[in-house]
PDB file of N, CA and C in Angstrom:
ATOM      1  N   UNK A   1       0.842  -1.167   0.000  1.00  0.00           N
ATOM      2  CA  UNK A   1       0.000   0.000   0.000  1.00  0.00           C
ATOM      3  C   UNK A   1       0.893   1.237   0.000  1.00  0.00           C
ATOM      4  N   UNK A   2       0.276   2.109  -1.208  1.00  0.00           N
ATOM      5  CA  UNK A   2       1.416   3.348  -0.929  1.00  0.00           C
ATOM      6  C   UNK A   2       1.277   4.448  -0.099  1.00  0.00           C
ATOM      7  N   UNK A   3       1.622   5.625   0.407  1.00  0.00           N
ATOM      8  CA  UNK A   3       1.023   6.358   1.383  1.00  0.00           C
ATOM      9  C   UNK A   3       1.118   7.729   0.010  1.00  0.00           C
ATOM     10  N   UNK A   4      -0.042   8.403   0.692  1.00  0.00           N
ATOM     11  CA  UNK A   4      -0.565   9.844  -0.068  1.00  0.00           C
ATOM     12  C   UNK A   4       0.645  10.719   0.220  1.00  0.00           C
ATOM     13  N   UNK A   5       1.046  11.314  -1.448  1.00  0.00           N
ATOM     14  CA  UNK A   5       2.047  12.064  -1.613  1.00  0.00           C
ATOM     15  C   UNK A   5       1.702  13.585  -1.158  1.00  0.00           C
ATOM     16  N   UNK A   6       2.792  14.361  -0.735  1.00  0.00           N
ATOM     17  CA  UNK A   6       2.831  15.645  -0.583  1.00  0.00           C
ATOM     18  C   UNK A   6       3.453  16.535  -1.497  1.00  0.00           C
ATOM     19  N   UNK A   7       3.279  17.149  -1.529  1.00  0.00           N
ATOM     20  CA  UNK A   7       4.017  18.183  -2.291  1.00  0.00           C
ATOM     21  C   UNK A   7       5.174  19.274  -2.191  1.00  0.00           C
ATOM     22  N   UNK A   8       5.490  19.357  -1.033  1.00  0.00           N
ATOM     23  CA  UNK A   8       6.455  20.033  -0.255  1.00  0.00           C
ATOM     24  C   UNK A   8       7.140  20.935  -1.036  1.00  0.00           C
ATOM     25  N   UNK A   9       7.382  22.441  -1.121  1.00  0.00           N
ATOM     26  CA  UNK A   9       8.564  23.223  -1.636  1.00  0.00           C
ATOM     27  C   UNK A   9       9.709  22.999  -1.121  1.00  0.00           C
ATOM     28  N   UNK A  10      10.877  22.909  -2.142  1.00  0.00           N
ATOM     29  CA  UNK A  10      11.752  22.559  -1.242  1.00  0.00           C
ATOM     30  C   UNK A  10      12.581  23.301  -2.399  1.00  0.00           C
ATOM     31  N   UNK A  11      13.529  24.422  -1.425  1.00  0.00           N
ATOM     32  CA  UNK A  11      14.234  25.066  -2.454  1.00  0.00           C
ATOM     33  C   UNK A  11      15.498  24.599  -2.436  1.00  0.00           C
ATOM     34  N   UNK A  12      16.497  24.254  -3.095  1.00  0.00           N
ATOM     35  CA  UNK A  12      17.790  23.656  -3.527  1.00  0.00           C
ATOM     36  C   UNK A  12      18.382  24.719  -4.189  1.00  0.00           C
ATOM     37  N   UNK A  13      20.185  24.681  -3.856  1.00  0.00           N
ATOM     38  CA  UNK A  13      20.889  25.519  -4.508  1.00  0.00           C
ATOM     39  C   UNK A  13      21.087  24.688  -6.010  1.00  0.00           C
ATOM     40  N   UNK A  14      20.979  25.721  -7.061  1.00  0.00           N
ATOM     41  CA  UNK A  14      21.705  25.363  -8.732  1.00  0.00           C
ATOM     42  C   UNK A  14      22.155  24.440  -8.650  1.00  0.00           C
ATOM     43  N   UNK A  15      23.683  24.175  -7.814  1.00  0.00           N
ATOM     44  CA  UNK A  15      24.428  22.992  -8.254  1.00  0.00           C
ATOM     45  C   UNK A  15      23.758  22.080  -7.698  1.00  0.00           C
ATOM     46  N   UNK A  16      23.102  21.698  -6.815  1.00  0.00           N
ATOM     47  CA  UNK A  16      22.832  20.506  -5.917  1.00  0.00           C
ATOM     48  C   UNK A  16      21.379  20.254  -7.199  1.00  0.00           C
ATOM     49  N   UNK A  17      20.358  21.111  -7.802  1.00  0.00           N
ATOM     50  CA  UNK A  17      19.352  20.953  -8.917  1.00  0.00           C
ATOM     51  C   UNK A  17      20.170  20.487  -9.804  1.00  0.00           C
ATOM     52  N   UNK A  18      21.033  20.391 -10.200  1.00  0.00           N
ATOM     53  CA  UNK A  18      21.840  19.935 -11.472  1.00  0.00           C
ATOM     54  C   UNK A  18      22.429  18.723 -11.503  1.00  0.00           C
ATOM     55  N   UNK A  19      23.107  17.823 -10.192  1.00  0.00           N
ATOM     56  CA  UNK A  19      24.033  17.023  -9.663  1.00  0.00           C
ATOM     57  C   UNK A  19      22.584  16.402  -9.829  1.00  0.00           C
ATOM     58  N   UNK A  20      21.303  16.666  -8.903  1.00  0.00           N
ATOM     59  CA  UNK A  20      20.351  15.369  -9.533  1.00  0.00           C
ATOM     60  C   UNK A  20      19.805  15.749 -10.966  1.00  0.00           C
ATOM     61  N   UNK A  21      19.731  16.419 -11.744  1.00  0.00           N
ATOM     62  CA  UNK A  21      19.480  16.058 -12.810  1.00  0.00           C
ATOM     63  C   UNK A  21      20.167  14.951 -14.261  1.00  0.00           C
ATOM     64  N   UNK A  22      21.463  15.490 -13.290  1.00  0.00           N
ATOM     65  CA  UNK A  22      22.821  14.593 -14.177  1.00  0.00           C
ATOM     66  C   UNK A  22      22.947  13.249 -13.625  1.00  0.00           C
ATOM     67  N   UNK A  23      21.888  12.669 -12.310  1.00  0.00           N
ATOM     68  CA  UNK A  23      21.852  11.330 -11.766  1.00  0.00           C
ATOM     69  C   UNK A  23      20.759  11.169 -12.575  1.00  0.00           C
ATOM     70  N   UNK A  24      19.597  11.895 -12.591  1.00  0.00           N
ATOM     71  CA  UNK A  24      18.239  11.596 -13.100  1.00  0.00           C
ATOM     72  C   UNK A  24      18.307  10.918 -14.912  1.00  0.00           C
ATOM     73  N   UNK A  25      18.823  11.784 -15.222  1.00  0.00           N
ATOM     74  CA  UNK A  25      19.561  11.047 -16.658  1.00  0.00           C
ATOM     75  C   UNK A  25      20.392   9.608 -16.807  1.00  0.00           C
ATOM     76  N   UNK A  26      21.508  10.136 -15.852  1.00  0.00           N
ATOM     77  CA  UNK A  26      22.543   8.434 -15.926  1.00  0.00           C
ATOM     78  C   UNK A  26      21.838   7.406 -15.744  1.00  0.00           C
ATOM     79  N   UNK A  27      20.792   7.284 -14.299  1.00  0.00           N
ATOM     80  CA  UNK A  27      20.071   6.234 -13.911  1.00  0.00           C
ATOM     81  C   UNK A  27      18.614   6.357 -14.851  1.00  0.00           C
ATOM     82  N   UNK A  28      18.166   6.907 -15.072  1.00  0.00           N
ATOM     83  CA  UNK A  28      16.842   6.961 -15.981  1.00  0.00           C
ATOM     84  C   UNK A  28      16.053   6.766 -14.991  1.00  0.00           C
ATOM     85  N   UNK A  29      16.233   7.301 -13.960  1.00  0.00           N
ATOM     86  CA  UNK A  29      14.483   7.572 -12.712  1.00  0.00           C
ATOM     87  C   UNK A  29      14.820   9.181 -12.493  1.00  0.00           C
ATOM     88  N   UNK A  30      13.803   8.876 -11.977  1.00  0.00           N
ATOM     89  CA  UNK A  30      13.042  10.770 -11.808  1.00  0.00           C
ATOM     90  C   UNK A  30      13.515  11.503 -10.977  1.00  0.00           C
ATOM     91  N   UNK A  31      13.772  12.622 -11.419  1.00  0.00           N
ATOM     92  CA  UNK A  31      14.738  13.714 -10.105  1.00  0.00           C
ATOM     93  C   UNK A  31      13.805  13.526  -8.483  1.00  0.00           C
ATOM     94  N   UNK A  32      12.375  13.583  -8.988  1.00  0.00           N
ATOM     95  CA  UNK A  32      11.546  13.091  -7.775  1.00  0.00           C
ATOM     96  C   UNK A  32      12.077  11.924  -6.755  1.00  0.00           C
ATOM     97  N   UNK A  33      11.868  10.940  -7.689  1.00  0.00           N
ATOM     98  CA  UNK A  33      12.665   9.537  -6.852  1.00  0.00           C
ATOM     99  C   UNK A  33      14.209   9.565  -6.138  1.00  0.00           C
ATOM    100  N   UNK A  34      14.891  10.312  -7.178  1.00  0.00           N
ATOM    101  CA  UNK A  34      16.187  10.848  -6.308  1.00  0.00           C
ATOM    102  C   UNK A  34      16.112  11.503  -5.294  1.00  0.00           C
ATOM    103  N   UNK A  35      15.072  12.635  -5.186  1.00  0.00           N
ATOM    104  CA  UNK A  35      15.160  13.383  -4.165  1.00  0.00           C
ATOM    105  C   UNK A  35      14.435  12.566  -2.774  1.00  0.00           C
ATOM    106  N   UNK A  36      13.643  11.970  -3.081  1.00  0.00           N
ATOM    107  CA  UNK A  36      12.914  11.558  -1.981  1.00  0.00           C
ATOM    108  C   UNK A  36      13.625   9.981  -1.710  1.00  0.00           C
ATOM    109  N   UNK A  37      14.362   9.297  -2.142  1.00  0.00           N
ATOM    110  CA  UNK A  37      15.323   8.096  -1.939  1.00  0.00           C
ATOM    111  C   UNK A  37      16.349   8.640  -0.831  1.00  0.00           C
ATOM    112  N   UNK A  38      17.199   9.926  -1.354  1.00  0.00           N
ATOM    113  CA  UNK A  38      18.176  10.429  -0.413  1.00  0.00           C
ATOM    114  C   UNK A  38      17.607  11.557   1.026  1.00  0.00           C
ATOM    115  N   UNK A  39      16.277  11.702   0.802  1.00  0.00           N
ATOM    116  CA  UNK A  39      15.970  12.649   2.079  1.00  0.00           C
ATOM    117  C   UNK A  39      15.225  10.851   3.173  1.00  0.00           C
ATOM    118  N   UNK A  40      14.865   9.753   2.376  1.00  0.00           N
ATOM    119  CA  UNK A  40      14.602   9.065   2.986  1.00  0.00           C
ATOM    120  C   UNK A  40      15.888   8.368   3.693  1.00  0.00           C
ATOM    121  N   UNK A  41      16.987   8.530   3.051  1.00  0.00           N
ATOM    122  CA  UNK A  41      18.332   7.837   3.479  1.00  0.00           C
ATOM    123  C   UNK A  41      18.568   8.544   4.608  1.00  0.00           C
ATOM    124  N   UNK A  42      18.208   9.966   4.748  1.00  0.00           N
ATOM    125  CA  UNK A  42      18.948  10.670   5.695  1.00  0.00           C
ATOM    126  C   UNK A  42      18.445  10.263   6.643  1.00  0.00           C
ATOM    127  N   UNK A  43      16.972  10.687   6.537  1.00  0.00           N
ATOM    128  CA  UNK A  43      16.143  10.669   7.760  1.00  0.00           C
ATOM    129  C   UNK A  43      16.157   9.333   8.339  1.00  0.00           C
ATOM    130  N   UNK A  44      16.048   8.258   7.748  1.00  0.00           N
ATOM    131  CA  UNK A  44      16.043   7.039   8.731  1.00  0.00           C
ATOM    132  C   UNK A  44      17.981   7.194   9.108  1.00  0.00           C
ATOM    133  N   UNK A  45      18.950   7.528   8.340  1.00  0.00           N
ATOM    134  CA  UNK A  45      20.568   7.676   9.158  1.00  0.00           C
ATOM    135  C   UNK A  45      20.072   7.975  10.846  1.00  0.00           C
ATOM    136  N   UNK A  46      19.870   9.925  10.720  1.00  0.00           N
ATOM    137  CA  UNK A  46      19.560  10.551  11.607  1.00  0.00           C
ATOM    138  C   UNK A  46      18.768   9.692  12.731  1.00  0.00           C
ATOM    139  N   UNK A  47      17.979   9.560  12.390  1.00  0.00           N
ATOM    140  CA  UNK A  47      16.665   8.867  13.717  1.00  0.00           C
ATOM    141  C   UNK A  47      17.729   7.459  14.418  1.00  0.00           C
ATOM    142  N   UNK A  48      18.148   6.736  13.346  1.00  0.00           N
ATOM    143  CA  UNK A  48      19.128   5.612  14.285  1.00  0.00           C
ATOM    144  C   UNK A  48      20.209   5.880  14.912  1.00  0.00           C
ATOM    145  N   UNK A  49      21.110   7.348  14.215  1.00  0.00           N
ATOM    146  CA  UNK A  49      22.137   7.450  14.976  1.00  0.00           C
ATOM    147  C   UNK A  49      21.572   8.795  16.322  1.00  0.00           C
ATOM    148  N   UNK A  50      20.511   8.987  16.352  1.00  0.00           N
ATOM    149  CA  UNK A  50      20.011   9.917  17.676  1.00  0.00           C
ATOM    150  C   UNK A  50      18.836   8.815  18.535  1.00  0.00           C
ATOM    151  N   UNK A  51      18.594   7.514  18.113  1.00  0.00           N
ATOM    152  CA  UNK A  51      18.106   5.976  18.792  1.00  0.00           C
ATOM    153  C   UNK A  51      19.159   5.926  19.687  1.00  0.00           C
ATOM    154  N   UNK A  52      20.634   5.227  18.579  1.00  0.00           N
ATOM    155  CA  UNK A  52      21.435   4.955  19.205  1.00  0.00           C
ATOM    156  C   UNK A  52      22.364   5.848  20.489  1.00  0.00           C
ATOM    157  N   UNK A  53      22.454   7.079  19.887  1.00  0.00           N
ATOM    158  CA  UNK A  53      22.825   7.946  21.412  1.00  0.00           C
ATOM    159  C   UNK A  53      22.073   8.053  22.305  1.00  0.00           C
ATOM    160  N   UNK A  54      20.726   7.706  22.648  1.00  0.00           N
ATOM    161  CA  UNK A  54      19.816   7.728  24.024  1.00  0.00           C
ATOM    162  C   UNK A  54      20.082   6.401  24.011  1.00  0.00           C
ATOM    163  N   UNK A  55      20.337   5.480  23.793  1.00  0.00           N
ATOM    164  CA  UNK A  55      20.626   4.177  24.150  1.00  0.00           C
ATOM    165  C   UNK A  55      21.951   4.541  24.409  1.00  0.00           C
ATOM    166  N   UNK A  56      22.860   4.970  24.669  1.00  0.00           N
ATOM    167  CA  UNK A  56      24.232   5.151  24.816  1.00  0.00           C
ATOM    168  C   UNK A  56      24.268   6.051  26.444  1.00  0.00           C
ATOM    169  N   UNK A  57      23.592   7.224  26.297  1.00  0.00           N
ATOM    170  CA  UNK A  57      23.312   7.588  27.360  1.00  0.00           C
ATOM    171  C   UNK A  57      22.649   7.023  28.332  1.00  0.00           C
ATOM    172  N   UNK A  58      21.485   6.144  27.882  1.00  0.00           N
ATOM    173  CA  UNK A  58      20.540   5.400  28.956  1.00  0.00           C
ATOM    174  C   UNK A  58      21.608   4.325  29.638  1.00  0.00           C
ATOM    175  N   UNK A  59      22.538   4.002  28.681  1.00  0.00           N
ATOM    176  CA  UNK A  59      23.080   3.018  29.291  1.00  0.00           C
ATOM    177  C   UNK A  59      24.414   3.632  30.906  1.00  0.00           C
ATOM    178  N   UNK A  60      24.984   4.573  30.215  1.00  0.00           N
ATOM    179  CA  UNK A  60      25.964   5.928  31.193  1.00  0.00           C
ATOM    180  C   UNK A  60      25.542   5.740  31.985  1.00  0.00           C
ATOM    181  N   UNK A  61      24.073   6.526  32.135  1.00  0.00           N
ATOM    182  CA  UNK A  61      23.495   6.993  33.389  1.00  0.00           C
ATOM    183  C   UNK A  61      22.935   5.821  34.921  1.00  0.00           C
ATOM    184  N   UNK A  62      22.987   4.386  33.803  1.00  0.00           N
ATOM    185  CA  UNK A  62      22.808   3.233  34.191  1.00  0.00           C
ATOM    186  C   UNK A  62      23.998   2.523  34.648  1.00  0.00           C
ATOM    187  N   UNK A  63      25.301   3.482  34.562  1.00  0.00           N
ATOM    188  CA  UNK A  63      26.383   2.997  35.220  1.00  0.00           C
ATOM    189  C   UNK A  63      27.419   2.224  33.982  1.00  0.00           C
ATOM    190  N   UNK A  64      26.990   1.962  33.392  1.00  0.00           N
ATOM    191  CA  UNK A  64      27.616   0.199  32.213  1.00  0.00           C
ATOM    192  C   UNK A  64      28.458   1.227  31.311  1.00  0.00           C
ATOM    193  N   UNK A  65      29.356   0.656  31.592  1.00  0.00           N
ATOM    194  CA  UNK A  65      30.513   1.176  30.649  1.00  0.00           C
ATOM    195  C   UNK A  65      32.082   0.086  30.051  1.00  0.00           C
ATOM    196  N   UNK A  66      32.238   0.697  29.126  1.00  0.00           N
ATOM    197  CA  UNK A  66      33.168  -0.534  28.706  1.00  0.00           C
ATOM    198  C   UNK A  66      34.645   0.543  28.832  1.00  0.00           C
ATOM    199  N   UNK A  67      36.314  -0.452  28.749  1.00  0.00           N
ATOM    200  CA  UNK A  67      37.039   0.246  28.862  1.00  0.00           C
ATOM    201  C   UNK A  67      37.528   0.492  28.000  1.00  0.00           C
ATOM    202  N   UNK A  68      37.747   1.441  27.871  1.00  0.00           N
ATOM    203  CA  UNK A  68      38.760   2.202  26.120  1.00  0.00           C
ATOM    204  C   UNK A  68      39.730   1.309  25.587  1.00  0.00           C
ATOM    205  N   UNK A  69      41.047   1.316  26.331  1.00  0.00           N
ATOM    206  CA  UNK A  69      42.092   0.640  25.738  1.00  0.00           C
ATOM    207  C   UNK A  69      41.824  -1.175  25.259  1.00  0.00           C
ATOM    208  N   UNK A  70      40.221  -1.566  26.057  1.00  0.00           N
ATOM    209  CA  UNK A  70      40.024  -2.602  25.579  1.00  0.00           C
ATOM    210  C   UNK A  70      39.192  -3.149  24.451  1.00  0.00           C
ATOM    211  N   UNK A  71      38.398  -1.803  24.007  1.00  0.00           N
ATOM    212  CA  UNK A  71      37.315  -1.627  23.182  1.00  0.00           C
ATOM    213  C   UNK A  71      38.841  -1.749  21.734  1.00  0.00           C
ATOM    214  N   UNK A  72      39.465  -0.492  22.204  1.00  0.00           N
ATOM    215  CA  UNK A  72      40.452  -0.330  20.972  1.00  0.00           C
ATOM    216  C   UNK A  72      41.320  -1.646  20.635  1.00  0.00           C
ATOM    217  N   UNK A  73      41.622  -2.406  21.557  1.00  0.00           N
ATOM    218  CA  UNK A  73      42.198  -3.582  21.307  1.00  0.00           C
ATOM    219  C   UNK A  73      41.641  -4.294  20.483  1.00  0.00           C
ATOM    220  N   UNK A  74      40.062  -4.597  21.059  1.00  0.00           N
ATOM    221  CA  UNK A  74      39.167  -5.234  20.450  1.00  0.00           C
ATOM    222  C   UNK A  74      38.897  -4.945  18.730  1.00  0.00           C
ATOM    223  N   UNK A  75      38.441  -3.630  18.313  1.00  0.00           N
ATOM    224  CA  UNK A  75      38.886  -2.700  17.321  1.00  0.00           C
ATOM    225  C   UNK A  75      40.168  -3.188  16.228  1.00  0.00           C
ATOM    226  N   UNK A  76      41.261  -2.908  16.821  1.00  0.00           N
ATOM    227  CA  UNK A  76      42.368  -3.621  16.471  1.00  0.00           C
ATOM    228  C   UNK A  76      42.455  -4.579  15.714  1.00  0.00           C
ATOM    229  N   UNK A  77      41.985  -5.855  16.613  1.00  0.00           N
ATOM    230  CA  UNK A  77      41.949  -7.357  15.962  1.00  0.00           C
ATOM    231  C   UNK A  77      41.027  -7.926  14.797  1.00  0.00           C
ATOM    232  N   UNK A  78      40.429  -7.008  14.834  1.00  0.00           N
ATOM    233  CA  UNK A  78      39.662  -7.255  13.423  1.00  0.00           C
ATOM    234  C   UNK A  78      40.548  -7.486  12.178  1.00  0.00           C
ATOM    235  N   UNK A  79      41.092  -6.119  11.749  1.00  0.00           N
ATOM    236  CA  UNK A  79      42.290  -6.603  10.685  1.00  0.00           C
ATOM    237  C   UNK A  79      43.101  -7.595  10.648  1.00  0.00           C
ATOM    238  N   UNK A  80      43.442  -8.179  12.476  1.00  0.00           N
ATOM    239  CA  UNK A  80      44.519  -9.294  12.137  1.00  0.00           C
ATOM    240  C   UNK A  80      43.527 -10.938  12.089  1.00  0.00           C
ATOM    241  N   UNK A  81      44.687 -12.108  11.975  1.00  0.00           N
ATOM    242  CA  UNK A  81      44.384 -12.766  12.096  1.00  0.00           C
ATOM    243  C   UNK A  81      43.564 -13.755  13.034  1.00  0.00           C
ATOM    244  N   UNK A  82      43.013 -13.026  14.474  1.00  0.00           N
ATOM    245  CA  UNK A  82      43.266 -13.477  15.859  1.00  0.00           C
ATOM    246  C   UNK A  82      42.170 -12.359  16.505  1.00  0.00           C
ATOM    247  N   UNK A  83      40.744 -12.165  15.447  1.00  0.00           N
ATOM    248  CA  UNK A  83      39.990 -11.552  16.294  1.00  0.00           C
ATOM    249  C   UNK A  83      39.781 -11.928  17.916  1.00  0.00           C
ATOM    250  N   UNK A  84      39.695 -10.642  18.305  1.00  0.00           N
ATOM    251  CA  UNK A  84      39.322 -10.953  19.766  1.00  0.00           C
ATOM    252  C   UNK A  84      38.000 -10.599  20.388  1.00  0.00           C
ATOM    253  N   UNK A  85      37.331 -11.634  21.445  1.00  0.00           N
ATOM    254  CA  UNK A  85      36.135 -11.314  21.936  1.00  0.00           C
ATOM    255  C   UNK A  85      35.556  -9.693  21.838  1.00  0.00           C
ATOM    256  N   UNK A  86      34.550  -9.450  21.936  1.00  0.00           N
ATOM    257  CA  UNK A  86      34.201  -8.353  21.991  1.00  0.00           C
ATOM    258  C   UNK A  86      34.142  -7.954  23.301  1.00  0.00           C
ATOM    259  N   UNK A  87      34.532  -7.281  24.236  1.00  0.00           N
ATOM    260  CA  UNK A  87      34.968  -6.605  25.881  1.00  0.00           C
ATOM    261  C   UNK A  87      33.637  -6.621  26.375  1.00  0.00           C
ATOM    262  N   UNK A  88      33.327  -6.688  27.537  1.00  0.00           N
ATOM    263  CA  UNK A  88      32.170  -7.261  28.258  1.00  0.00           C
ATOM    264  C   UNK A  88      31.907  -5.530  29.021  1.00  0.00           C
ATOM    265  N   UNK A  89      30.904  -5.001  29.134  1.00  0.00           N
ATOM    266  CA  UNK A  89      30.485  -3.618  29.891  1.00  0.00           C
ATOM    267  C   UNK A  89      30.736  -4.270  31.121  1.00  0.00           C
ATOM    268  N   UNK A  90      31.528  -3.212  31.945  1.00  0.00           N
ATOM    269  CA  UNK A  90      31.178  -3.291  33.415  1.00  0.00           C
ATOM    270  C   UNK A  90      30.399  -2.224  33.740  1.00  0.00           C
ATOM    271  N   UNK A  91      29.831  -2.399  35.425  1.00  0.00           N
ATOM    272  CA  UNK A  91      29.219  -1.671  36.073  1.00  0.00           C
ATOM    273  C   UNK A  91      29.876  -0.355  36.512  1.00  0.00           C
ATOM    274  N   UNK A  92      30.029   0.622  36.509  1.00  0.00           N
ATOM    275  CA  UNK A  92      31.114   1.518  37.610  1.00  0.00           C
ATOM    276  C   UNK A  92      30.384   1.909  38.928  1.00  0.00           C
TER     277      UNK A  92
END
């Protein structure tokens, strides 16, 4: 089911009207679909990475914290051969 379109003004500088018109061509979909594909990309980015910081804070304020030099270790081992566990939150 699709949901009822809006119409929204939305004013854009020249170059940024042009950069999708020159996608709207390469790909052969509609400057419309471009525009509303990448304001949909943003907006769900935004909303998970401001989810994920109240989950980050909820967790702070809840004491649980993990330790740096072990997170970065952890971090680290990815590239090598010899991943290592992922570091366990403690309480403080």
């Amino acid at each position: 089911m699709t949901q009822p379109l809006k119409r929204p003004l939305v004013e854009l500088p020249e170059s940024l009207e042009a950069q999708i018109a020159s996608l709207a061509e390469k790909t052969g979909r509609s400057r419309s679909l471009i525009v509303n594909d990448a304001i949909g990309t943003y907006v769900n980015n935004q909303l998970r990475w401001f989810n994920e910081m109240d989950s980050a804070i909820a967790d702070a304020k809840a004491g649980h914290s993990f330790d740096g030099p072990e997170v970065l270790d952890w971090l680290e081992s990815w590239d090598s051969g010899a991943k290592k566990a992922r570091p366990k939150p403690s309480k403080l």
